[in-house]
Protein backbone atom coordinates (compact mmCIF):
# COMPACT_ATOMS: atom_id res chain seq x y z
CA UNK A 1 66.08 129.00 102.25
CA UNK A 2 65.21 128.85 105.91
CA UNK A 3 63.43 131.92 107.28
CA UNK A 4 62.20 132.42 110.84
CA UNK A 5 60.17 134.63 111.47
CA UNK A 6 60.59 135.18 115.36
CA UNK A 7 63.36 136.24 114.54
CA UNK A 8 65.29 139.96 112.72
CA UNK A 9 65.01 139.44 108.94
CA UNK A 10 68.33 138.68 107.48
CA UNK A 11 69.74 141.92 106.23
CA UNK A 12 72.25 139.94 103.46
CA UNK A 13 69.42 138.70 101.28
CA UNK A 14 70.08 141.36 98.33
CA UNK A 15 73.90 140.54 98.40
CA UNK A 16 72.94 136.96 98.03
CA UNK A 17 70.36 137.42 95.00
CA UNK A 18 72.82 139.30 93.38
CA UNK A 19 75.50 136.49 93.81
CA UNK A 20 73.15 134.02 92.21
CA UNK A 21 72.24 136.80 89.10
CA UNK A 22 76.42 136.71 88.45
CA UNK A 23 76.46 133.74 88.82
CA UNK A 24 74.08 132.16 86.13
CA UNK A 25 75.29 134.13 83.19
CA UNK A 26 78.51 132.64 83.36
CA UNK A 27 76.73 129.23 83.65
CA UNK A 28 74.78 129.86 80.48
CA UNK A 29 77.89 131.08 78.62
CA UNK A 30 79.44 127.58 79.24
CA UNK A 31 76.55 126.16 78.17
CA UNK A 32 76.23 128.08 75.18
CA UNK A 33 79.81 127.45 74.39
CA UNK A 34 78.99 123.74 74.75
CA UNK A 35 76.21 123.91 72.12
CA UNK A 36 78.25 125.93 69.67
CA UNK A 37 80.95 123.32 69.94
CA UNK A 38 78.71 120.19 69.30
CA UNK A 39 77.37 122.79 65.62
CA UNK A 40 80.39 123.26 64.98
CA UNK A 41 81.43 119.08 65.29
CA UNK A 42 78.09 118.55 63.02
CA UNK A 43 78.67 120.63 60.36
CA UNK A 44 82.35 120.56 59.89
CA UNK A 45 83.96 117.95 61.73
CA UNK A 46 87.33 117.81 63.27
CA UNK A 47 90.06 115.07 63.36
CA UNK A 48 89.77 115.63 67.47
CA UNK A 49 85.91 114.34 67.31
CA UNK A 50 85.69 112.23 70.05
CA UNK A 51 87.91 115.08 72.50
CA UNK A 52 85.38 117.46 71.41
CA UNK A 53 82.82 115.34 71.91
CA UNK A 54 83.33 114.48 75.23
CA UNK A 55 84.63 118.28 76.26
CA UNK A 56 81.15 119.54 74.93
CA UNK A 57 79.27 117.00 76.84
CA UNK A 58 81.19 117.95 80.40
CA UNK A 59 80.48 121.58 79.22
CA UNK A 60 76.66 121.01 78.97
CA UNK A 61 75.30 118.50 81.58
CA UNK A 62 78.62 120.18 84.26
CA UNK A 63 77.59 123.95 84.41
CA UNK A 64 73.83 122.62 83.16
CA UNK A 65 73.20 120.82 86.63
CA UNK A 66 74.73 123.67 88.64
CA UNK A 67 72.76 125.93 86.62
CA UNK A 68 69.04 124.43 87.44
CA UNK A 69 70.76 124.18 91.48
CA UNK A 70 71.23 128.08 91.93
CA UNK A 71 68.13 128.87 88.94
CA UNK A 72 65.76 127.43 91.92
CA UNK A 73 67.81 128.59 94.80
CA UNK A 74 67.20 132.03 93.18
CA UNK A 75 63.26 131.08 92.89
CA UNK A 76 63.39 132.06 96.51
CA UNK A 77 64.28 135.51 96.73
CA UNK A 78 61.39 136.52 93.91
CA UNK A 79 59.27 139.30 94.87
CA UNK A 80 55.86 138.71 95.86
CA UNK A 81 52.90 138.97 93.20
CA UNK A 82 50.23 141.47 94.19
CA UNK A 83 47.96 138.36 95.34
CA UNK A 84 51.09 137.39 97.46
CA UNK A 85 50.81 140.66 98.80
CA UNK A 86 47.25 140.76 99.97
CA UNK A 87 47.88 137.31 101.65
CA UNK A 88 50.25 138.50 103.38
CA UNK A 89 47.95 141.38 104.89
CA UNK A 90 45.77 138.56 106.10
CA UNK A 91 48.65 136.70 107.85
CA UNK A 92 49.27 139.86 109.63
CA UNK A 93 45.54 140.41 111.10
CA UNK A 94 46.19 136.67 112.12
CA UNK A 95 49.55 136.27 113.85
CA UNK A 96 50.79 138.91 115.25
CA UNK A 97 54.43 137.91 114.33
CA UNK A 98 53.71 137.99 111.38
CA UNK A 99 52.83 141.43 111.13
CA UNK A 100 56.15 142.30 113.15
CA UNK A 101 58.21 140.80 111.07
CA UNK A 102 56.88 143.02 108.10
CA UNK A 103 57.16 145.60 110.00
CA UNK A 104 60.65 145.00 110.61
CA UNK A 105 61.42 144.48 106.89
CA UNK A 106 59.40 147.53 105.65
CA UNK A 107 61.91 149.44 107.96
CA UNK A 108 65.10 147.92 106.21
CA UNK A 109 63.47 149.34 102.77
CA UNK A 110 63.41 146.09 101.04
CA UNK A 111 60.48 143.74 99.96
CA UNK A 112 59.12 140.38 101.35
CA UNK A 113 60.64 137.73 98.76
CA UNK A 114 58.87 134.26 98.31
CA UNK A 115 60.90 132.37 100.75
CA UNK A 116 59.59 134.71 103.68
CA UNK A 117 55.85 134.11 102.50
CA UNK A 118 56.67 130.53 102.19
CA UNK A 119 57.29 130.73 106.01
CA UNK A 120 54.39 133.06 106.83
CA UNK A 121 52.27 130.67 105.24
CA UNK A 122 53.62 127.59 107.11
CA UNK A 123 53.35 129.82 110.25
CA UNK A 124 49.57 130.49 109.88
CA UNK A 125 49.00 126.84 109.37
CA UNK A 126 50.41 125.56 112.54
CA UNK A 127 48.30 127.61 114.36
C-alpha cells in the first residue's frame, strides 16, 4: 500500500481492512473443506478418487495462494506497536510533515497503521 504523506490520509482505510477480514474466512473455509475432503479420500475411499483428488487439490493451493495475497496485503493496515509509536514521535520532531500528517489522522479518530509508518520511515531517510 502506497501512502503519501504530503498528502490528506485516505479516509477508506477501515472499509478496506474490513474487506480483507471477510474476506479470509471464506478463504480458510475452502481450505478447510479441501483438507477434510483429502481425510475423508484416506480413510474411506471413494470410487470418484481421482475427481476428488484433483477437486481437493484446486480447493487447497486455489483459495491457499489468494489467501497468503490478501493475509500480507492485510499486514499493512496493523496497528502500530507501542515502540512504533514512540518512533513515530521522533519522526515528528524531525519532519515537520510528518507531524502534520498525524495530526491530520488523530483528527479523523483513527490510528496510524504500519503502511503509514512504513512511509514515515522512508520519509525521514531521504532527508
Amino acid at each position: 500500500m502506497y501512502i503519501d504523506i504530503t498528502q490528506d490520509p485516505p479516509a477508506d482505510i477501515l472499509r478496506i481492512k474490513r474487506k480483507y477480514q471477510r474476506l479470509i474466512p471464506i478463504l480458510l473455509a475452502l481450505i478447510s473443506c479441501a483438507i477434510l475432503l483429502a481425510l475423508y479420500l484416506v480413510f474411506f475411499g471413494s470410487p470418484y478418487e481421482e475427481l476428488l483428488e484433483n477437486t481437493a487439490l484446486a480447493l487447497f493451493v486455489g483459495p491457499g495462494l489468494i489467501f497468503f495475497y490478501y493475509a500480507e496485503k492485510l499486514h499493512d493496515y496493523k496497528t502500530l506497536s507501542p515502540k512504533q509509536e514512540k518512533k513515530v514521535a521522533e519522526f515528528s520532531l524531525q519532519a515537520p510533515d510528518v507531524a502534520a500528517y498525524c495530526d491530520k489522522v488523530s483528527m479523523m479518530g483513527r490510528k496510524l497503521i504500519k503502511a503509514e509508518y512504513d512511509a514515515f520511515k522512508s520519509r525521514i531517510e531521504d532527508l
